[in-house]
PDB file of N, CA and C in Angstrom:
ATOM      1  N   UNK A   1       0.813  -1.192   0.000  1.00  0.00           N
ATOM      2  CA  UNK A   1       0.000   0.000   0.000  1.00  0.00           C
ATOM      3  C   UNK A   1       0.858   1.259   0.000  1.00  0.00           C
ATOM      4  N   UNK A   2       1.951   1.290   0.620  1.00  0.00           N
ATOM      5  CA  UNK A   2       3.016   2.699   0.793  1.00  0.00           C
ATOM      6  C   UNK A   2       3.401   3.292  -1.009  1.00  0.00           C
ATOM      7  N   UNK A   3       3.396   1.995  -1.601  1.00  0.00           N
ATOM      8  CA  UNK A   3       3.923   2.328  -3.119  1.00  0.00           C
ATOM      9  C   UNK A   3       2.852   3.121  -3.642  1.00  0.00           C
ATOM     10  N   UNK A   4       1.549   2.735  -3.339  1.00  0.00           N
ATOM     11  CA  UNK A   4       0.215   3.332  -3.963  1.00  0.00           C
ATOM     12  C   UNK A   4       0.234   4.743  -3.266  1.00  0.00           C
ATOM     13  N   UNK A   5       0.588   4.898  -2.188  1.00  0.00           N
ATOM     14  CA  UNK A   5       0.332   6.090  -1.823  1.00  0.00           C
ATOM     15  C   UNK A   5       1.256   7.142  -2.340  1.00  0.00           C
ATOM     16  N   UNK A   6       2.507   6.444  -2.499  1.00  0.00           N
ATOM     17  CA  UNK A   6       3.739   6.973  -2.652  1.00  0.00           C
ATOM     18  C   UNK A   6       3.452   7.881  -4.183  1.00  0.00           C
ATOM     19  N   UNK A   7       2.562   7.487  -5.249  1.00  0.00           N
ATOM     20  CA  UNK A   7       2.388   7.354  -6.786  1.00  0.00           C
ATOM     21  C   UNK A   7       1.314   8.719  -6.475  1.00  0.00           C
ATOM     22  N   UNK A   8       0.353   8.705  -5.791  1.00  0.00           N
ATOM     23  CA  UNK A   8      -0.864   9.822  -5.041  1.00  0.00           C
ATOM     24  C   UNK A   8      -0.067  10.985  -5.101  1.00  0.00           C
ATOM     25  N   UNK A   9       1.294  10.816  -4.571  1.00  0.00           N
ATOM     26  CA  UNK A   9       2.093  12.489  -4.379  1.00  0.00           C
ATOM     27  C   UNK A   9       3.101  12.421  -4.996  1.00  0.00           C
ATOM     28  N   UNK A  10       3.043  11.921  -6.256  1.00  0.00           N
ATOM     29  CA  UNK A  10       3.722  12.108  -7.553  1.00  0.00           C
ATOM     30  C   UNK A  10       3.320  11.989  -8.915  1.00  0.00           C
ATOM     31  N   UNK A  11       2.703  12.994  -9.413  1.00  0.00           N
ATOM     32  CA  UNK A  11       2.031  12.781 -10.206  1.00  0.00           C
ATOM     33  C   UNK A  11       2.727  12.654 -11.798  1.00  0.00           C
ATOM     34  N   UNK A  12       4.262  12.991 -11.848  1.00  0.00           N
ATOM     35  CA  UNK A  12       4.855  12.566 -12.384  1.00  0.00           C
ATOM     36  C   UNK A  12       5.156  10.761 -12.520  1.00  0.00           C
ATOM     37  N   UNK A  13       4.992  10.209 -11.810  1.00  0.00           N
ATOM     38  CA  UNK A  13       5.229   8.417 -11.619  1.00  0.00           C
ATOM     39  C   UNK A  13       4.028   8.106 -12.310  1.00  0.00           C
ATOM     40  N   UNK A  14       4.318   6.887 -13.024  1.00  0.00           N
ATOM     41  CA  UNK A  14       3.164   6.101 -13.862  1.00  0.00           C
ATOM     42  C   UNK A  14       2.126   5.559 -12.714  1.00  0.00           C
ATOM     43  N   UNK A  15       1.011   6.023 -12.976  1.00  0.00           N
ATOM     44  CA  UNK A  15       0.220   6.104 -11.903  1.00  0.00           C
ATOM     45  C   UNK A  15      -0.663   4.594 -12.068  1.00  0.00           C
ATOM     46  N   UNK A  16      -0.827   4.289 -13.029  1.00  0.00           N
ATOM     47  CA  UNK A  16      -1.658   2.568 -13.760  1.00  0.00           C
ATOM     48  C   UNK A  16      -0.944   0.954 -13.135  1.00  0.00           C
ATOM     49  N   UNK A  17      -0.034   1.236 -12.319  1.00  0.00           N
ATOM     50  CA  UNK A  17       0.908  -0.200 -11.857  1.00  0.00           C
ATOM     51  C   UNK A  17      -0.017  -1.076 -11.613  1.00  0.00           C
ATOM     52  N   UNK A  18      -0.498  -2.441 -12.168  1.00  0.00           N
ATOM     53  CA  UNK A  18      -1.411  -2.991 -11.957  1.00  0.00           C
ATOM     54  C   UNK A  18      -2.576  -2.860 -12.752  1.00  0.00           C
ATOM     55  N   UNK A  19      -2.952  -2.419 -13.194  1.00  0.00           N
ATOM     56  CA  UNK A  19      -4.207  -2.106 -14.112  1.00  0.00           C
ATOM     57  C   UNK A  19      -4.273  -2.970 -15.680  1.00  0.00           C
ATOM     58  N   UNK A  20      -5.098  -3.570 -15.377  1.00  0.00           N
ATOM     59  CA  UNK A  20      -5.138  -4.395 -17.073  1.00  0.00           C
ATOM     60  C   UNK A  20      -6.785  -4.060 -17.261  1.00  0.00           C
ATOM     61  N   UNK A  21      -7.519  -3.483 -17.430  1.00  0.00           N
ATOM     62  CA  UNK A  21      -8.658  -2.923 -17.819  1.00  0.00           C
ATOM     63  C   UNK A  21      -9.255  -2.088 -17.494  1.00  0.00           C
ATOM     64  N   UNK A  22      -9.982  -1.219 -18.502  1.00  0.00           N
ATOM     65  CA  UNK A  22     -10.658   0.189 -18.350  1.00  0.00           C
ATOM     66  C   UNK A  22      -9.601   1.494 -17.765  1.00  0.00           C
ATOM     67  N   UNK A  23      -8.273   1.519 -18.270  1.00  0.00           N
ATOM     68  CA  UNK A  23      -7.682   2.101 -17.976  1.00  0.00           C
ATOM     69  C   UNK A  23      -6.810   2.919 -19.073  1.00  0.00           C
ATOM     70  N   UNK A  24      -6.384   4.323 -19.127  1.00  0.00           N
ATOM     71  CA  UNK A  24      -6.078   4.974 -19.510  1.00  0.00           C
ATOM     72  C   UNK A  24      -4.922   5.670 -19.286  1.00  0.00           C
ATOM     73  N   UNK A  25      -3.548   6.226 -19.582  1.00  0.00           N
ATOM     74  CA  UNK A  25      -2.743   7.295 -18.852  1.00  0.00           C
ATOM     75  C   UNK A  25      -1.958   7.623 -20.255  1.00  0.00           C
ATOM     76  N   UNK A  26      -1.954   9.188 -20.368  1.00  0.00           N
ATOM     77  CA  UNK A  26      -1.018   9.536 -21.199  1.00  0.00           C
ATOM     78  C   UNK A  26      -0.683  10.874 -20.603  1.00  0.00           C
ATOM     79  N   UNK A  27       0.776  11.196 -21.373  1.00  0.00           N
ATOM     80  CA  UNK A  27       1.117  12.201 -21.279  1.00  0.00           C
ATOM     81  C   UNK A  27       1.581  13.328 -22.509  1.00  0.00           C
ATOM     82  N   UNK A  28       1.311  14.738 -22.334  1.00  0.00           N
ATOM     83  CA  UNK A  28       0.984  15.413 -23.169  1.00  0.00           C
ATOM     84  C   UNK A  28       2.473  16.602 -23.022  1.00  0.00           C
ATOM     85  N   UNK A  29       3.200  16.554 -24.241  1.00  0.00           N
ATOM     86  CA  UNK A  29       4.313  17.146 -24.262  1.00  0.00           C
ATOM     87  C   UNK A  29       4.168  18.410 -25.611  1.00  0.00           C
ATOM     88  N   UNK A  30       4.325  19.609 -25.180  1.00  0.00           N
ATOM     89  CA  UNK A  30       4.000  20.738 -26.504  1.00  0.00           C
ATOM     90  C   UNK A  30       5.782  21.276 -26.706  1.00  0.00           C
ATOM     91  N   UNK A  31       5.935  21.262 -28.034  1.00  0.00           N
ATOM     92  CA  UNK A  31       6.900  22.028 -28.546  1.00  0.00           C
ATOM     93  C   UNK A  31       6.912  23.764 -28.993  1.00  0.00           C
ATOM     94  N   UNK A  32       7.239  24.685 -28.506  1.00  0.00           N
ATOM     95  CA  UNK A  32       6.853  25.442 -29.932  1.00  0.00           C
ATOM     96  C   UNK A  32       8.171  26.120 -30.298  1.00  0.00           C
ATOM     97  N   UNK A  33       8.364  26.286 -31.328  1.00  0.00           N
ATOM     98  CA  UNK A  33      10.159  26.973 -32.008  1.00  0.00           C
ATOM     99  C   UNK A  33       9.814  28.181 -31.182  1.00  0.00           C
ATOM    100  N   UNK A  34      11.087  28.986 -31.384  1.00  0.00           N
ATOM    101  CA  UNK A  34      11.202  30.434 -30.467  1.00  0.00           C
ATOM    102  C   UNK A  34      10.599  31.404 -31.199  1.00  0.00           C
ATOM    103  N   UNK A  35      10.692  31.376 -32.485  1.00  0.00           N
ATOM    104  CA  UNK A  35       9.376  32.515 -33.132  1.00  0.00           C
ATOM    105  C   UNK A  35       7.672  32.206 -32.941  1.00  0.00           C
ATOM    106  N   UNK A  36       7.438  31.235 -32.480  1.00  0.00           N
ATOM    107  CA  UNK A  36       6.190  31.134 -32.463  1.00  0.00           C
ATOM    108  C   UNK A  36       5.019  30.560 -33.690  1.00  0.00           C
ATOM    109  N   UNK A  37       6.168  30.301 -34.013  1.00  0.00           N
ATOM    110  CA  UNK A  37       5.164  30.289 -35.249  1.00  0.00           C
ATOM    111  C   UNK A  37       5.206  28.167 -35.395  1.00  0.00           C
ATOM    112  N   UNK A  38       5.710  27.706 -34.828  1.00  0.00           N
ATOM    113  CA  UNK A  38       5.474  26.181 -35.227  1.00  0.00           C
ATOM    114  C   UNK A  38       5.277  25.667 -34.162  1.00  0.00           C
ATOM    115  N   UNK A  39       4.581  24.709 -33.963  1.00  0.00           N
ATOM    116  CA  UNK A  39       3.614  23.812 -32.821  1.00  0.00           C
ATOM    117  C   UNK A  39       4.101  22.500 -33.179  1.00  0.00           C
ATOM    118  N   UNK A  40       4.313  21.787 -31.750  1.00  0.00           N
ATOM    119  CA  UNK A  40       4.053  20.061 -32.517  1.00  0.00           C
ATOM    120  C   UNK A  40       3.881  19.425 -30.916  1.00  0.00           C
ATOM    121  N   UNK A  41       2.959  18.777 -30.705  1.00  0.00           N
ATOM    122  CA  UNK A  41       2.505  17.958 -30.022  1.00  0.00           C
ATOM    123  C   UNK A  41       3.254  16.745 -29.841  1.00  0.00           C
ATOM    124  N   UNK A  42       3.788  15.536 -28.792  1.00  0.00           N
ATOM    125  CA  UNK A  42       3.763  14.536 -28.549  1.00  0.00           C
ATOM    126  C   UNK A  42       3.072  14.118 -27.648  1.00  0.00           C
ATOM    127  N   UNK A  43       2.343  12.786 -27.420  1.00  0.00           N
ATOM    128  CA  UNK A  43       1.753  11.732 -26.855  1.00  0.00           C
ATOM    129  C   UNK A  43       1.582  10.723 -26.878  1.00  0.00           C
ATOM    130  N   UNK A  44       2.457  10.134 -25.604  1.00  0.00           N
ATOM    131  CA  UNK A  44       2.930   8.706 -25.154  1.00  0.00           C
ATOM    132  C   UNK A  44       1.794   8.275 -24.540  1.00  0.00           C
ATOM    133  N   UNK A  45       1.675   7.289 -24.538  1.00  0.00           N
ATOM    134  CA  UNK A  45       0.336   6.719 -23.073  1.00  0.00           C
ATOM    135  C   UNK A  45      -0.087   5.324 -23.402  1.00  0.00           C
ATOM    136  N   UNK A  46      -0.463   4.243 -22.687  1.00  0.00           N
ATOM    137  CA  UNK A  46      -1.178   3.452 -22.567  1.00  0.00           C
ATOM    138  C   UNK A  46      -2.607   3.252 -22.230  1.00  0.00           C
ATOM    139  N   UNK A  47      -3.351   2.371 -23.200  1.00  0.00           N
ATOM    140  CA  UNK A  47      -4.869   2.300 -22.911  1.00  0.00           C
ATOM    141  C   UNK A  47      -5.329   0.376 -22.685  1.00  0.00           C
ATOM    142  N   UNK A  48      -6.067   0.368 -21.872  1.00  0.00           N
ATOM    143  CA  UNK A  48      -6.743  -1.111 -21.914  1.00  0.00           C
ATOM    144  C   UNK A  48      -8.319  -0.924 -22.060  1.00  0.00           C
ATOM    145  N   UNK A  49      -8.834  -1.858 -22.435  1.00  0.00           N
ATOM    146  CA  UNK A  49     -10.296  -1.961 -22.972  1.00  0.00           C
ATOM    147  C   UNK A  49     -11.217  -2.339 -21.247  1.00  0.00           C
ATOM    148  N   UNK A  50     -11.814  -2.137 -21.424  1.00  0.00           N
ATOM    149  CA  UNK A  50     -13.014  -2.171 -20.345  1.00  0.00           C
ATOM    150  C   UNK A  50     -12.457  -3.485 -19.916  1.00  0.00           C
ATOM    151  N   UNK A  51     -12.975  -4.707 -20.838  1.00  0.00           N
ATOM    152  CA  UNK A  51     -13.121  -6.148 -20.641  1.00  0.00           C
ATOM    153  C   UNK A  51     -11.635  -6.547 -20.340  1.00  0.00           C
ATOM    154  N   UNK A  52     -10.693  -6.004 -20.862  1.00  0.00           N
ATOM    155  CA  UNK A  52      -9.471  -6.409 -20.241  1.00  0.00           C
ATOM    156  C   UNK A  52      -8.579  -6.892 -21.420  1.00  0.00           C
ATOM    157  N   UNK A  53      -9.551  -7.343 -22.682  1.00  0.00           N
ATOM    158  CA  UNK A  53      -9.007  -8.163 -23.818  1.00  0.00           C
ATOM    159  C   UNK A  53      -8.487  -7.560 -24.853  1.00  0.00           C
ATOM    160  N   UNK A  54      -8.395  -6.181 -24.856  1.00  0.00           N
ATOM    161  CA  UNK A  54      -7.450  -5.435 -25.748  1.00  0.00           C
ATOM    162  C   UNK A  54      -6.724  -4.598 -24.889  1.00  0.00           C
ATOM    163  N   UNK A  55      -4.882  -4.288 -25.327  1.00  0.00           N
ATOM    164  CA  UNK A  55      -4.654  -3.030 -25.055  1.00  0.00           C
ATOM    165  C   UNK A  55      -3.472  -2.704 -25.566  1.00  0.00           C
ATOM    166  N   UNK A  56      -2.887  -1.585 -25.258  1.00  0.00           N
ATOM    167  CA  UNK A  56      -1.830  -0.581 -26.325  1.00  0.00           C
ATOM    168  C   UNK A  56      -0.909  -0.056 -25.857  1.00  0.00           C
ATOM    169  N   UNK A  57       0.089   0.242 -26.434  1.00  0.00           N
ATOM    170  CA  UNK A  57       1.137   1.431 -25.786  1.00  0.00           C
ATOM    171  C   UNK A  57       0.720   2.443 -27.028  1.00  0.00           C
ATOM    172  N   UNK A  58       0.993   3.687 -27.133  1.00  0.00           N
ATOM    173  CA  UNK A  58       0.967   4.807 -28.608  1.00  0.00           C
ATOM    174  C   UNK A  58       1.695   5.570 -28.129  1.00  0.00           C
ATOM    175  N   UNK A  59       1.856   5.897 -28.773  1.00  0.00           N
ATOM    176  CA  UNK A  59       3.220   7.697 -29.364  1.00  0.00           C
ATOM    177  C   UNK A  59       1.690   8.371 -30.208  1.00  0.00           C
ATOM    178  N   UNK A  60       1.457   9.218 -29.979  1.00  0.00           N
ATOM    179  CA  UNK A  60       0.383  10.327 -30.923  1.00  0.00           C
ATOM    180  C   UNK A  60       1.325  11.485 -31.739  1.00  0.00           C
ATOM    181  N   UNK A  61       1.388  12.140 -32.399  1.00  0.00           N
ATOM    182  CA  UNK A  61       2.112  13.355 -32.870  1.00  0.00           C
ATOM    183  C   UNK A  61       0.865  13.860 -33.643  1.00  0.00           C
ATOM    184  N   UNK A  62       1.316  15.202 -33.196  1.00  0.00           N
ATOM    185  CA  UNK A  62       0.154  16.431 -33.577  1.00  0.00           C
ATOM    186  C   UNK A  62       0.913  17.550 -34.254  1.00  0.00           C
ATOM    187  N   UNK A  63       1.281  17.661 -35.123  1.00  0.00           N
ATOM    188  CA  UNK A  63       2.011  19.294 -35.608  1.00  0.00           C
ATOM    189  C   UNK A  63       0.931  20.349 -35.422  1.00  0.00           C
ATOM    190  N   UNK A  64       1.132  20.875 -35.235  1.00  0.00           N
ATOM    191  CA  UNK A  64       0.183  22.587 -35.326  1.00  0.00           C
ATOM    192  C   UNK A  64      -0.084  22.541 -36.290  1.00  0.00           C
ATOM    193  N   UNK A  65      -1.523  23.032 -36.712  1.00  0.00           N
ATOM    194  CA  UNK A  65      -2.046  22.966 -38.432  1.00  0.00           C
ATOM    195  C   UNK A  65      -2.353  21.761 -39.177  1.00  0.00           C
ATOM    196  N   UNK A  66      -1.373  20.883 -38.577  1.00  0.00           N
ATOM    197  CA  UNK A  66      -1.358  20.203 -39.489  1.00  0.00           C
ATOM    198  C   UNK A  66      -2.037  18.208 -39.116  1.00  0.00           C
ATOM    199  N   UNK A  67      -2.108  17.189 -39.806  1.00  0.00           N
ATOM    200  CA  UNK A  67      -2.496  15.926 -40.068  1.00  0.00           C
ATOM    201  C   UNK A  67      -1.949  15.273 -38.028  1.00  0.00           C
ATOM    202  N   UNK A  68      -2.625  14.961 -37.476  1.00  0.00           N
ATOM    203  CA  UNK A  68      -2.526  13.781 -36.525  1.00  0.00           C
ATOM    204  C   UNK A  68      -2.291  12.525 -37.130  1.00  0.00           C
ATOM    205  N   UNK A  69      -1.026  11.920 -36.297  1.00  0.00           N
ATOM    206  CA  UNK A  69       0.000  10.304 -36.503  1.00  0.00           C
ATOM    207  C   UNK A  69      -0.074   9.807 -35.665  1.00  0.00           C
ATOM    208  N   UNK A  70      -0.719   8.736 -35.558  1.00  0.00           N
ATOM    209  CA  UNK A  70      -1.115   7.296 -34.403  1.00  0.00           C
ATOM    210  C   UNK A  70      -0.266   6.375 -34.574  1.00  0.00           C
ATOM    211  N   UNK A  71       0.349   6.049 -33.827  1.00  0.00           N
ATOM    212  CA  UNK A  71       1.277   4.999 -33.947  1.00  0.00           C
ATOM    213  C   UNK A  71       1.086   3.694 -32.175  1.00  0.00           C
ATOM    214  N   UNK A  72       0.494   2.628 -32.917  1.00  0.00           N
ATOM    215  CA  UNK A  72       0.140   1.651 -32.047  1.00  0.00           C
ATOM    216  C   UNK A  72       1.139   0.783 -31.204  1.00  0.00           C
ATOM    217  N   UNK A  73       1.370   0.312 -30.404  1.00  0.00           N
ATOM    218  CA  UNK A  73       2.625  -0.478 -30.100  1.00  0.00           C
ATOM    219  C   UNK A  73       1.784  -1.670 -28.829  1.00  0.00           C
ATOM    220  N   UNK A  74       2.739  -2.980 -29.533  1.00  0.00           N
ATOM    221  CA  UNK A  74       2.291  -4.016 -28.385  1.00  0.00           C
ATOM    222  C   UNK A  74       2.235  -3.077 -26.908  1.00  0.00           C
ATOM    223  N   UNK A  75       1.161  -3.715 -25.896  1.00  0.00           N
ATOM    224  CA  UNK A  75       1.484  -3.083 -24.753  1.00  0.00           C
ATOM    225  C   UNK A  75       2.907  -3.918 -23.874  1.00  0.00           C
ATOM    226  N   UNK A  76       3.577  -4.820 -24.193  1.00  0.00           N
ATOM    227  CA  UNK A  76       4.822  -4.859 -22.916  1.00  0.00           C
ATOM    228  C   UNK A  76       5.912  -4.009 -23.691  1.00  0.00           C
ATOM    229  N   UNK A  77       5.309  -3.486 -25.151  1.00  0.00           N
ATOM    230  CA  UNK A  77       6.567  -2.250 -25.377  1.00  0.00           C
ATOM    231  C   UNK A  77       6.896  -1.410 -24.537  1.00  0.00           C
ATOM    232  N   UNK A  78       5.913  -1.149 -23.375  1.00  0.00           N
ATOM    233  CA  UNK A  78       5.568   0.243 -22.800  1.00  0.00           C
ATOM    234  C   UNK A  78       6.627  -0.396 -21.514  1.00  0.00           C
ATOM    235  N   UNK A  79       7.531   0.131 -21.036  1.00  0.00           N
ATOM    236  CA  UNK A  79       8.153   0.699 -19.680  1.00  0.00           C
ATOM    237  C   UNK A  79       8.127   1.885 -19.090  1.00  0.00           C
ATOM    238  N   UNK A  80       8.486   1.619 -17.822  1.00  0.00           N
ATOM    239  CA  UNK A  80       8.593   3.229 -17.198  1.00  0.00           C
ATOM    240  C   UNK A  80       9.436   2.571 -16.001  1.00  0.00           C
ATOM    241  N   UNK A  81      10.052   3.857 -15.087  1.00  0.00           N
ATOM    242  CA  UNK A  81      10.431   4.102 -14.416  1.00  0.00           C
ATOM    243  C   UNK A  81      10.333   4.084 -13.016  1.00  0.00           C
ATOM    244  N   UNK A  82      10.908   3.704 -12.280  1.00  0.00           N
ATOM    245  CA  UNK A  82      10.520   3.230 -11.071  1.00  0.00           C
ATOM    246  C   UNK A  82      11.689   4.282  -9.688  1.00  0.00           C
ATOM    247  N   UNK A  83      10.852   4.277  -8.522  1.00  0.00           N
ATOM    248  CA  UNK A  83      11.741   5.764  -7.882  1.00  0.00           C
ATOM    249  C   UNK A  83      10.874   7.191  -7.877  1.00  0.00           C
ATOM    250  N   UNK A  84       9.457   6.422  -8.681  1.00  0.00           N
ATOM    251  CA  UNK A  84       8.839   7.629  -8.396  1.00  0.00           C
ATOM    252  C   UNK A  84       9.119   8.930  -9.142  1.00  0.00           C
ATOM    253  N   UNK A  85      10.344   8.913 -10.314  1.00  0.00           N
ATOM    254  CA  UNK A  85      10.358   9.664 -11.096  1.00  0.00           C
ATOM    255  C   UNK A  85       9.918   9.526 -12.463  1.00  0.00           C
ATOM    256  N   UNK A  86       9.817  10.497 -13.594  1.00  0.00           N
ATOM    257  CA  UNK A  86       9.490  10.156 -14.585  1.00  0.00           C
ATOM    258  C   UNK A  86       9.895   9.686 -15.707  1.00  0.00           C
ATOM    259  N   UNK A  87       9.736   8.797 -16.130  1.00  0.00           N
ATOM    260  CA  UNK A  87      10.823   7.747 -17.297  1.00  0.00           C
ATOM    261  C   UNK A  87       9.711   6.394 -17.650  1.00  0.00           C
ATOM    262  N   UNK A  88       9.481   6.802 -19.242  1.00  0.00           N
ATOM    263  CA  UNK A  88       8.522   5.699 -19.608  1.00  0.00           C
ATOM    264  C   UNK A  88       9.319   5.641 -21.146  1.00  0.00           C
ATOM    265  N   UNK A  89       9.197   4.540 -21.756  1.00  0.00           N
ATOM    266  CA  UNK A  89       9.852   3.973 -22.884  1.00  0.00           C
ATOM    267  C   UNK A  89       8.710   3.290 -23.520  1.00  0.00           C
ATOM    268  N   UNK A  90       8.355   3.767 -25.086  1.00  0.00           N
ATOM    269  CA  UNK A  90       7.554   2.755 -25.835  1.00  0.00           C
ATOM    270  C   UNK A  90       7.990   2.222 -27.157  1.00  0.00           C
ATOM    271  N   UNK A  91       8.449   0.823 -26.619  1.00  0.00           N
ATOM    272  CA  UNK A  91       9.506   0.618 -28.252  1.00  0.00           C
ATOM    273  C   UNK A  91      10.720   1.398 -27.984  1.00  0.00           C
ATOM    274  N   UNK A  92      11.270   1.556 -29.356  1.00  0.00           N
ATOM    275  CA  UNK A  92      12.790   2.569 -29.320  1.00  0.00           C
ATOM    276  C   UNK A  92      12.327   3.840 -29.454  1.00  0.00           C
ATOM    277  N   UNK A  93      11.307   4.419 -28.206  1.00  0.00           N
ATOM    278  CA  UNK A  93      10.549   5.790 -28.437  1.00  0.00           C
ATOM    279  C   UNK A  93      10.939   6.262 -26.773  1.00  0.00           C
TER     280      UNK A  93
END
């Protein structure tokens, strides 16, 4: 139970340890160049299906303006970091 609590007051730490259904966590990273003028989105995260019988690791990319890129990955691609800091790996991502 100390680990669960420990994850409560870090909201940086992968908060899902244990979870194989109806579960969700991503994280949302914005770029923008120093003129302002270009945007680009990344998003890492893992999802599981209600029932338990599907689920995912993804990388999302969003440019400003422009086309959204989904990119699916087995879920034991997905690692992270342990220590309560932040460090998650999906694939060679």
């Amino acid at each position: 139970m100390a680990r669960a609590s420990s994850r409560v007051w870090n909201p940086a730490a992968y908060q899902g340890v244990g979870q194989t259904r109806r579960y969700f966590e991503g994280w949302y990273f914005k770029q923008v160049d120093a003129s302002e003028q270009r945007a680009l989105a990344v998003i890492p995260g893992v999802s599981y299906s209600a029932d338990g019988t599907a689920s995912h690791a993804f990388v999302q990319i969003v440019p400003g303006g422009g086309t959204a890129h989904y990119f699916a990955y087995p879920i034991g691609s997905f690692t992270y970091g342990s220590r309560g800091r932040f460090s998650i790996r999906i694939g060679d991502n």
